[in-house]
N, C-alpha and C. Protein backbone atom coordinates (compact mmCIF):
# COMPACT_ATOMS: atom_id res chain seq x y z
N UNK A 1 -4.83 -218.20 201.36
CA UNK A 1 -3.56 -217.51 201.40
C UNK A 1 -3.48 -216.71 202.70
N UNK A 2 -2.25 -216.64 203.08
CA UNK A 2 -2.14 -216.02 204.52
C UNK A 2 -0.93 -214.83 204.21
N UNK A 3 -1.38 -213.91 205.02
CA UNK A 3 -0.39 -212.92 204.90
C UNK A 3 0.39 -212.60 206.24
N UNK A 4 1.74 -212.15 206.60
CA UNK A 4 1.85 -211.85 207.84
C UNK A 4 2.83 -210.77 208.61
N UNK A 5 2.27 -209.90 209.31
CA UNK A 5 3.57 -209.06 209.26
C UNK A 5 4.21 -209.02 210.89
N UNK A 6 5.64 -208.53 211.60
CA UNK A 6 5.56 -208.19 212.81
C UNK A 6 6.05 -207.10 213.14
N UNK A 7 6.10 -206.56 214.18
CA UNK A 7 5.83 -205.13 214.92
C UNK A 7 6.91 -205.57 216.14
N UNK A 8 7.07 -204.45 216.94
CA UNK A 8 7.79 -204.43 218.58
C UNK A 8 7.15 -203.18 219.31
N UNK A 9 7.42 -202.90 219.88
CA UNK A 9 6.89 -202.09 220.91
C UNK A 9 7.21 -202.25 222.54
N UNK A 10 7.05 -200.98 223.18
CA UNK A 10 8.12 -201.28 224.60
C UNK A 10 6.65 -200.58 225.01
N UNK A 11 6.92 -201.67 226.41
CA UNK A 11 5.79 -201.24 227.25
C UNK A 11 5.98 -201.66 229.02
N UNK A 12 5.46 -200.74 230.05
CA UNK A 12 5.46 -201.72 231.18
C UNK A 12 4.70 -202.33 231.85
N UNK A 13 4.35 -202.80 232.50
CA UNK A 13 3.47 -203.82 233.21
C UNK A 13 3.58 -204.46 234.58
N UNK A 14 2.28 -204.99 235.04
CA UNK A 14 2.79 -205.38 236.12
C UNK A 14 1.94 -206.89 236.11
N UNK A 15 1.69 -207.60 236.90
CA UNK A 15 0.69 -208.61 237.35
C UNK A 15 0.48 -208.69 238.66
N UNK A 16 -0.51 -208.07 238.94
CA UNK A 16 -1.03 -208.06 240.17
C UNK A 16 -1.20 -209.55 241.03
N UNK A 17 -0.88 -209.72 242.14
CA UNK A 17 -1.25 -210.95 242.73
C UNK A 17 -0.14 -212.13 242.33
N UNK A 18 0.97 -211.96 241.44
CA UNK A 18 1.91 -213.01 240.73
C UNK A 18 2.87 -213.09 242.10
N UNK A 19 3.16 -214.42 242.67
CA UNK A 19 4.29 -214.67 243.91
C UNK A 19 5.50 -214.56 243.41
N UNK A 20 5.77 -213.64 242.34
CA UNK A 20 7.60 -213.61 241.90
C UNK A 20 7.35 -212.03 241.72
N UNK A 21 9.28 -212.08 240.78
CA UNK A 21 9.00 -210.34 240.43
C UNK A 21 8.16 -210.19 239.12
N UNK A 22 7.21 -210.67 238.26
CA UNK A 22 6.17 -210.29 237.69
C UNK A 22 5.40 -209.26 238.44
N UNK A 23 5.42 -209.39 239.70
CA UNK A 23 4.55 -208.41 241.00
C UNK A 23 4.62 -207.01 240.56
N UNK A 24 5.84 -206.85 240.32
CA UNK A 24 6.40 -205.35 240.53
C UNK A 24 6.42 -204.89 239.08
N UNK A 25 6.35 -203.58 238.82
CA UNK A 25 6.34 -203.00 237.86
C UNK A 25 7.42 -203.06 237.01
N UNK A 26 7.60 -203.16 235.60
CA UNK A 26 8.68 -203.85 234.82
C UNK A 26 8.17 -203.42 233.65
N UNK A 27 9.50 -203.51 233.02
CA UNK A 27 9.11 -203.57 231.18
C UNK A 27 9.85 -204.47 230.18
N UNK A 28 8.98 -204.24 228.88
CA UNK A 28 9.43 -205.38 227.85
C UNK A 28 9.95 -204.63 226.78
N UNK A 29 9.88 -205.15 225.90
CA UNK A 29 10.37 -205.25 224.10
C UNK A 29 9.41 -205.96 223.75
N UNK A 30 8.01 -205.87 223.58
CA UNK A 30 7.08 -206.68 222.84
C UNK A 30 7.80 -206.82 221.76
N UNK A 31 7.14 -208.05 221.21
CA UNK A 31 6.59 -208.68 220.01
C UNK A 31 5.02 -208.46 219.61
N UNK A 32 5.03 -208.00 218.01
CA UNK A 32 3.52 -208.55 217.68
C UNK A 32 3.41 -209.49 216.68
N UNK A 33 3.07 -210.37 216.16
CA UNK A 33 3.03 -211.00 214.69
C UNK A 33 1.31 -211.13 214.78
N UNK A 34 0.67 -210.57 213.52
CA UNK A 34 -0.50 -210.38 212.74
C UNK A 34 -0.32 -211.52 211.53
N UNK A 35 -0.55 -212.01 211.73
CA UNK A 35 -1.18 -212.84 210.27
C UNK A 35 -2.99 -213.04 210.00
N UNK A 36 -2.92 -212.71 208.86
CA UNK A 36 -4.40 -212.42 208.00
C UNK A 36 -4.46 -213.44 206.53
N UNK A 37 -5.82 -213.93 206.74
CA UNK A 37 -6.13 -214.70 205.35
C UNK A 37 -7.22 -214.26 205.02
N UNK A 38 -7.15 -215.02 203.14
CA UNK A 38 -8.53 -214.19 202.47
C UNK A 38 -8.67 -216.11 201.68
N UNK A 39 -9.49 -216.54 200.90
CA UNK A 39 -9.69 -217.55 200.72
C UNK A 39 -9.44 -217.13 199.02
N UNK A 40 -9.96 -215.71 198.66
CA UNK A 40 -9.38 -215.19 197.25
C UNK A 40 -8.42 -213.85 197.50
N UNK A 41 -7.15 -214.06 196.34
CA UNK A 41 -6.58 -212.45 196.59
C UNK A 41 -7.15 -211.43 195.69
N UNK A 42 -7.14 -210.52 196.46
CA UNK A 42 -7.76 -209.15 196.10
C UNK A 42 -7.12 -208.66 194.21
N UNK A 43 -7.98 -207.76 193.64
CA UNK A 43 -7.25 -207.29 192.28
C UNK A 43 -6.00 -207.15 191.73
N UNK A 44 -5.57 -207.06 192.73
CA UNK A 44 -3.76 -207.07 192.44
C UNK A 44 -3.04 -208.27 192.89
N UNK A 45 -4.33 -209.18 193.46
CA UNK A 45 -3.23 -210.28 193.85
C UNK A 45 -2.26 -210.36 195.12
N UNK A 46 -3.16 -209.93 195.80
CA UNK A 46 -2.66 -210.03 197.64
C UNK A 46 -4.00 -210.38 198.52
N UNK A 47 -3.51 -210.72 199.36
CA UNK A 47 -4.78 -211.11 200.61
C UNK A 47 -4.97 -209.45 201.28
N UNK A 48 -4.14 -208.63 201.39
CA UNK A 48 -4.64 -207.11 201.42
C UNK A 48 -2.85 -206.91 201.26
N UNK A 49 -2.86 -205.40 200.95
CA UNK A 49 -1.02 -204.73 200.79
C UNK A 49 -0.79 -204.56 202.49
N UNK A 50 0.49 -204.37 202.37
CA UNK A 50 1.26 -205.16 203.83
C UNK A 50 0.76 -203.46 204.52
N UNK A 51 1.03 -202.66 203.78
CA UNK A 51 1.19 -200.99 204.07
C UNK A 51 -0.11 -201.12 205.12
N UNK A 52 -1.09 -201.48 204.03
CA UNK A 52 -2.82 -201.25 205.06
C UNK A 52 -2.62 -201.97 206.20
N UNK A 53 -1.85 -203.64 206.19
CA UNK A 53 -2.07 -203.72 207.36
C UNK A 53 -1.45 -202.81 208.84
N UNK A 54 -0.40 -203.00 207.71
CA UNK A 54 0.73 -202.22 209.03
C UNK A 54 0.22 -200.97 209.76
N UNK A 55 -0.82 -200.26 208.84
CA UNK A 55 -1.49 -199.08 209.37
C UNK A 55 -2.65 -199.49 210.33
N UNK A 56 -3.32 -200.34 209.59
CA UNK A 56 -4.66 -200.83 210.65
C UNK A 56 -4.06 -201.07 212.34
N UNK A 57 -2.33 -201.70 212.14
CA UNK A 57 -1.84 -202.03 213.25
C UNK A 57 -1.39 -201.51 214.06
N UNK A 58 -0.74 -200.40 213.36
CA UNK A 58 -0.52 -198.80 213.71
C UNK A 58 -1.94 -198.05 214.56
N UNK A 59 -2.47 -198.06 214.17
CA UNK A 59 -3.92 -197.14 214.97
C UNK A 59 -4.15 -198.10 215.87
N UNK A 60 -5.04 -198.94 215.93
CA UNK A 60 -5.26 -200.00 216.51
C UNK A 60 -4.78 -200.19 217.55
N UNK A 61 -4.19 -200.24 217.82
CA UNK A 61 -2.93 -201.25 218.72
C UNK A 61 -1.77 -200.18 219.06
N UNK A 62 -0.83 -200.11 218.33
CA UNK A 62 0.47 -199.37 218.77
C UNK A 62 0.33 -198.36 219.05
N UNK A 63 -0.52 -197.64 218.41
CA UNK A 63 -0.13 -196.12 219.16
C UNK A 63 -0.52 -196.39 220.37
N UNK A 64 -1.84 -196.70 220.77
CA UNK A 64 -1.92 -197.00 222.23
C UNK A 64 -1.02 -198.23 223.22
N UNK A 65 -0.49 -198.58 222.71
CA UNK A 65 0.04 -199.76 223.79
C UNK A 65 1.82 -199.07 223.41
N UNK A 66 2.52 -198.41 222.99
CA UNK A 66 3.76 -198.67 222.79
C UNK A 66 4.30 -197.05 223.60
N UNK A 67 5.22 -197.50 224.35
CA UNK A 67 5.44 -196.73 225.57
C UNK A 67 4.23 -196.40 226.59
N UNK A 68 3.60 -197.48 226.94
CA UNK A 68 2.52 -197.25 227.75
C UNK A 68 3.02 -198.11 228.65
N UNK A 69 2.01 -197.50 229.66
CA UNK A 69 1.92 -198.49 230.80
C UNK A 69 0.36 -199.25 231.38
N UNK A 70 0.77 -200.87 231.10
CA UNK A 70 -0.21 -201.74 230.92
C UNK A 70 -0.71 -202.01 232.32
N UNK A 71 -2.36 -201.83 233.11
CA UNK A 71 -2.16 -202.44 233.90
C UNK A 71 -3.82 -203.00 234.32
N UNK A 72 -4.22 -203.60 235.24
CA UNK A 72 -5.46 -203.85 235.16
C UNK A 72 -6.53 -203.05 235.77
N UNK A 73 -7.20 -202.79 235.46
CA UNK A 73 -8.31 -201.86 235.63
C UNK A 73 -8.36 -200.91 237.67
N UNK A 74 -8.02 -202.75 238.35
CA UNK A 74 -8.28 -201.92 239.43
C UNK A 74 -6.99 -201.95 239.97
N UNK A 75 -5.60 -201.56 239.31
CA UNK A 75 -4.35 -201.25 240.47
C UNK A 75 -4.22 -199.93 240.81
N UNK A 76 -3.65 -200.55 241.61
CA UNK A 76 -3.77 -198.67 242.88
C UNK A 76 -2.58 -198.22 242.26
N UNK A 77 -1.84 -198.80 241.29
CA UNK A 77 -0.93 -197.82 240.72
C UNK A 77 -1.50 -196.92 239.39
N UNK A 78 -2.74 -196.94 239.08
CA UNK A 78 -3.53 -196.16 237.94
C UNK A 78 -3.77 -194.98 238.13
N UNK A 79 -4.11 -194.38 239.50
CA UNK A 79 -4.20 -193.01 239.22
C UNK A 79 -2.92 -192.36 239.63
N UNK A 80 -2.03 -193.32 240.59
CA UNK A 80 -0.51 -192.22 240.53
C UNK A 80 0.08 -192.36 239.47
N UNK A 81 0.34 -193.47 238.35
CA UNK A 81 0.99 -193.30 237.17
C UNK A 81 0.11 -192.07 236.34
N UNK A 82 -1.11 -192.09 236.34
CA UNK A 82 -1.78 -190.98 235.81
C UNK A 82 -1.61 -189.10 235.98
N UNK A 83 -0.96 -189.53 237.41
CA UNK A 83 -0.94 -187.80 238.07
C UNK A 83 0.69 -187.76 237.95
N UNK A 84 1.38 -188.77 237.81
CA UNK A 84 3.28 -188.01 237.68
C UNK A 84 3.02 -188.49 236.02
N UNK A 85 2.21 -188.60 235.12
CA UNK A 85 2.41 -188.35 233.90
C UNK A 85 1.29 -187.58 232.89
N UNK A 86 1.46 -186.79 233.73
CA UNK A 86 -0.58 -185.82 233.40
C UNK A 86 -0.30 -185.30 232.11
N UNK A 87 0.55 -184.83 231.34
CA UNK A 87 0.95 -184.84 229.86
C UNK A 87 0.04 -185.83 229.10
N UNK A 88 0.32 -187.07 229.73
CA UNK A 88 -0.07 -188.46 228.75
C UNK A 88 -0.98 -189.25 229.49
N UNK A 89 -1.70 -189.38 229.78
CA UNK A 89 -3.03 -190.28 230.08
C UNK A 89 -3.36 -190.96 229.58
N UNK A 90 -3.09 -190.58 228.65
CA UNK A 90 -3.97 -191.88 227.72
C UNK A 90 -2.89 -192.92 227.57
N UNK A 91 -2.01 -192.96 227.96
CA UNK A 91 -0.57 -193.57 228.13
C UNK A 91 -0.49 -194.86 229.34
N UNK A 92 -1.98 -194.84 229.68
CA UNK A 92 -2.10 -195.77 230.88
C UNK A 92 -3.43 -196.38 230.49
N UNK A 93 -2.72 -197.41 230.22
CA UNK A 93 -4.10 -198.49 229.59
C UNK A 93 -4.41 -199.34 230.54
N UNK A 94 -5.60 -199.91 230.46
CA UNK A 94 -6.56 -200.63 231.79
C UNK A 94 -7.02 -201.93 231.05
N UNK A 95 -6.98 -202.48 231.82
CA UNK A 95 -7.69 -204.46 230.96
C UNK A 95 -8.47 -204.63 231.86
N UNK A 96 -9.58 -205.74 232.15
CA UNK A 96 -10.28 -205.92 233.21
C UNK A 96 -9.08 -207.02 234.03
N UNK A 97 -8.23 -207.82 233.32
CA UNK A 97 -7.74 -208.79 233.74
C UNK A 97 -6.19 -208.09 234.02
N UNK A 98 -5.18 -208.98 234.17
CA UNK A 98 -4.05 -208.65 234.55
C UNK A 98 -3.37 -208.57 232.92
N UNK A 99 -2.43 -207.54 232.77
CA UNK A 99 -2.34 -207.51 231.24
C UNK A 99 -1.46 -208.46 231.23
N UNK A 100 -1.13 -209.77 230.93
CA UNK A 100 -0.58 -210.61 230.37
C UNK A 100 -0.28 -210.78 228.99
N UNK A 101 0.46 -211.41 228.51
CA UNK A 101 0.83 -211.96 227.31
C UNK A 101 -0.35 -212.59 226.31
N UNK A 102 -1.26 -213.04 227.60
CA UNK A 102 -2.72 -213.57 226.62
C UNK A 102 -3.49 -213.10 226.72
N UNK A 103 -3.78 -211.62 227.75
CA UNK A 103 -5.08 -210.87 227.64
C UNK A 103 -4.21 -209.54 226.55
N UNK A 104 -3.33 -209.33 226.59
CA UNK A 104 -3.08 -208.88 225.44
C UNK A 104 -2.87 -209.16 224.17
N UNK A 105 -2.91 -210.56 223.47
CA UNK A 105 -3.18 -210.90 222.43
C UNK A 105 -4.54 -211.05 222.41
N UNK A 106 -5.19 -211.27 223.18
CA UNK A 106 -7.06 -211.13 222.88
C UNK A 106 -7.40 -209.63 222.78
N UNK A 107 -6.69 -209.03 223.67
CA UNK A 107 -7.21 -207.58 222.69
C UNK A 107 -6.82 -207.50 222.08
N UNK A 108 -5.77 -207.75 221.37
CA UNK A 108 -5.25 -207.18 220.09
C UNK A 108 -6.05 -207.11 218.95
N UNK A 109 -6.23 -209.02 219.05
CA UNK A 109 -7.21 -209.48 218.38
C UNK A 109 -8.27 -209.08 218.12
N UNK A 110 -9.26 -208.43 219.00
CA UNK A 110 -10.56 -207.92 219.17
C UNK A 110 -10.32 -207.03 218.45
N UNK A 111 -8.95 -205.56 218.87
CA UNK A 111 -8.87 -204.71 217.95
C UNK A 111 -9.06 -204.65 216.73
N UNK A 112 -8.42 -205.69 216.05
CA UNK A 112 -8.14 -205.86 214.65
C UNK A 112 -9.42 -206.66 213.79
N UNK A 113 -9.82 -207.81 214.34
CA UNK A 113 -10.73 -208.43 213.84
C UNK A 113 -11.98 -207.40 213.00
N UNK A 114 -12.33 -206.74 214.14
CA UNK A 114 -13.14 -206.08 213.21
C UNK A 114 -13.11 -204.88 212.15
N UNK A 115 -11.74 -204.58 211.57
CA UNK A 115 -11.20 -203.08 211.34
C UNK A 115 -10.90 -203.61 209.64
N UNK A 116 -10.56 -205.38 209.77
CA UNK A 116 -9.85 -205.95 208.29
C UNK A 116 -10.82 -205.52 207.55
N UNK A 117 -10.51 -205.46 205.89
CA UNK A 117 -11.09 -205.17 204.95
C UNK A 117 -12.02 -206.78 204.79
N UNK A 118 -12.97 -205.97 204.13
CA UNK A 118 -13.97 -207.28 203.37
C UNK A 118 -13.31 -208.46 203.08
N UNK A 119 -13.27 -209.56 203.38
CA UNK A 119 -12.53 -210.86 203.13
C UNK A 119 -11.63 -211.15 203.38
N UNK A 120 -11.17 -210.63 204.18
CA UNK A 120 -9.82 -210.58 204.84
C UNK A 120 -10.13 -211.19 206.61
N UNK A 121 -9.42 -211.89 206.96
CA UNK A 121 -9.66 -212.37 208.49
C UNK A 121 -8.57 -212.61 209.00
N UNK A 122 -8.65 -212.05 210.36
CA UNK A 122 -7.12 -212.20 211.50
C UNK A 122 -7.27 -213.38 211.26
N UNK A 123 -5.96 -214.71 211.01
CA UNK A 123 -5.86 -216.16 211.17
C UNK A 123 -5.00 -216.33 212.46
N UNK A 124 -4.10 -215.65 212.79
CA UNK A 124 -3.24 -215.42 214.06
C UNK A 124 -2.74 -214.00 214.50
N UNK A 125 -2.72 -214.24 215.86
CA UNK A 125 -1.92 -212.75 216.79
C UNK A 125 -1.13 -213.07 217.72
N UNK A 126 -0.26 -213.30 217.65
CA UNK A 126 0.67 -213.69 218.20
C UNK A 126 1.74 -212.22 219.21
N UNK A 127 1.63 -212.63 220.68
CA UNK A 127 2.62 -211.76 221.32
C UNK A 127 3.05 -212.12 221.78
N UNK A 128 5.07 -211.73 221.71
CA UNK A 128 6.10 -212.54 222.51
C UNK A 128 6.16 -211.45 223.35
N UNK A 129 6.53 -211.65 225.02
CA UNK A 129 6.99 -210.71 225.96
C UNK A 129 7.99 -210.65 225.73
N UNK A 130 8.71 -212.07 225.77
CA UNK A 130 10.77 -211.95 225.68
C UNK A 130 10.65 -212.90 224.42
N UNK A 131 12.01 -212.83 224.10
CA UNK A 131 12.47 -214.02 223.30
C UNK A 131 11.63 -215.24 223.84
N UNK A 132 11.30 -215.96 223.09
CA UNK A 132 10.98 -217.49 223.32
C UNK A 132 9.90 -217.72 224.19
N UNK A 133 9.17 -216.47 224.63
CA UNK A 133 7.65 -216.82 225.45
C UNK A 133 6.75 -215.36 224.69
N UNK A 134 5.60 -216.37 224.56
CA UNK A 134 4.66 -215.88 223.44
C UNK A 134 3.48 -216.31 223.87
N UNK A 135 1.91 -215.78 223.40
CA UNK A 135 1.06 -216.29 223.69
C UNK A 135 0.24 -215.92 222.25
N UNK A 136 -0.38 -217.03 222.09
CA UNK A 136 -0.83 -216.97 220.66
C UNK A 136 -2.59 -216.77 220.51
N UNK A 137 -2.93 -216.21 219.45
CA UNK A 137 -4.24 -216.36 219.58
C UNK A 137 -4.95 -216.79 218.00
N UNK A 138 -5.51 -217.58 217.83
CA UNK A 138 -6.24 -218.18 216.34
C UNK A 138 -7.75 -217.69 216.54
N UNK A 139 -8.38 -217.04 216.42
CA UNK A 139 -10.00 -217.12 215.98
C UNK A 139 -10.56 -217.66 215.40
């Protein structure tokens, strides 16, 4: 049985090294879709309640990524977004890679994978940047 819920979240980003305007700093309307399976449902008869996940997804993941700014570890825009927003720091998240659509569904993933309850397993993580482009991830 599979369970599945989705999320949004606004964030900006850049891609370092991309020959278009991906280059430049920009933002989205994420997408998240979480889907989780258990092979038995739990006492009440769910693969886990939607609430837990939505919370696991909540900590995890959204609070840090939603109104943040995504970027990779070494852009020279990390410590000036850091010093005109010294309130929020933690508001500037770092990847080793360029945060894309698929290094951010692998973290997501990573996030979550290990946080599910006993018998419960991420089956998909799915993140759309826009409508109709998505990058998916299965473990």
């Amino acid at each position: 049985m599979k369970l599945s819920v989705e999320f949004s979240f606004d964030a900006a980003h850049r891609i370092m090294g991309h020959g278009g305007k991906c280059a430049w700093l920009h933002g989205h309307t994420y997408r998240l879709g979480v889907t989780v399976q258990a092979e038995t449902l739990n006492r009440l008869g769910m693969v886990m309640d939607f609430d837990d996940l939505k919370a696991l997804v909540e900590k995890h993941v959204l609070s840090r990524w939603d109104h943040a700014t995504l970027l990779r570890e070494d852009d020279p825009l990390v410590p000036a977004i850091i010093r005109v927003q010294a309130e929020a720091p933690q508001k500037v998240i770092t990847f080793p890679q360029n945060p894309t659509a698929e290094v951010l569904a692998q973290a997501a993933a990573e996030a979550l994978a290990s946080v599910l309850p006993s018998g419960v397993r991420l089956a998909r993580l799915t993140v759309w940047e826009s409508p109709g482009c998505a990058s998916e991830v299965e473990p």
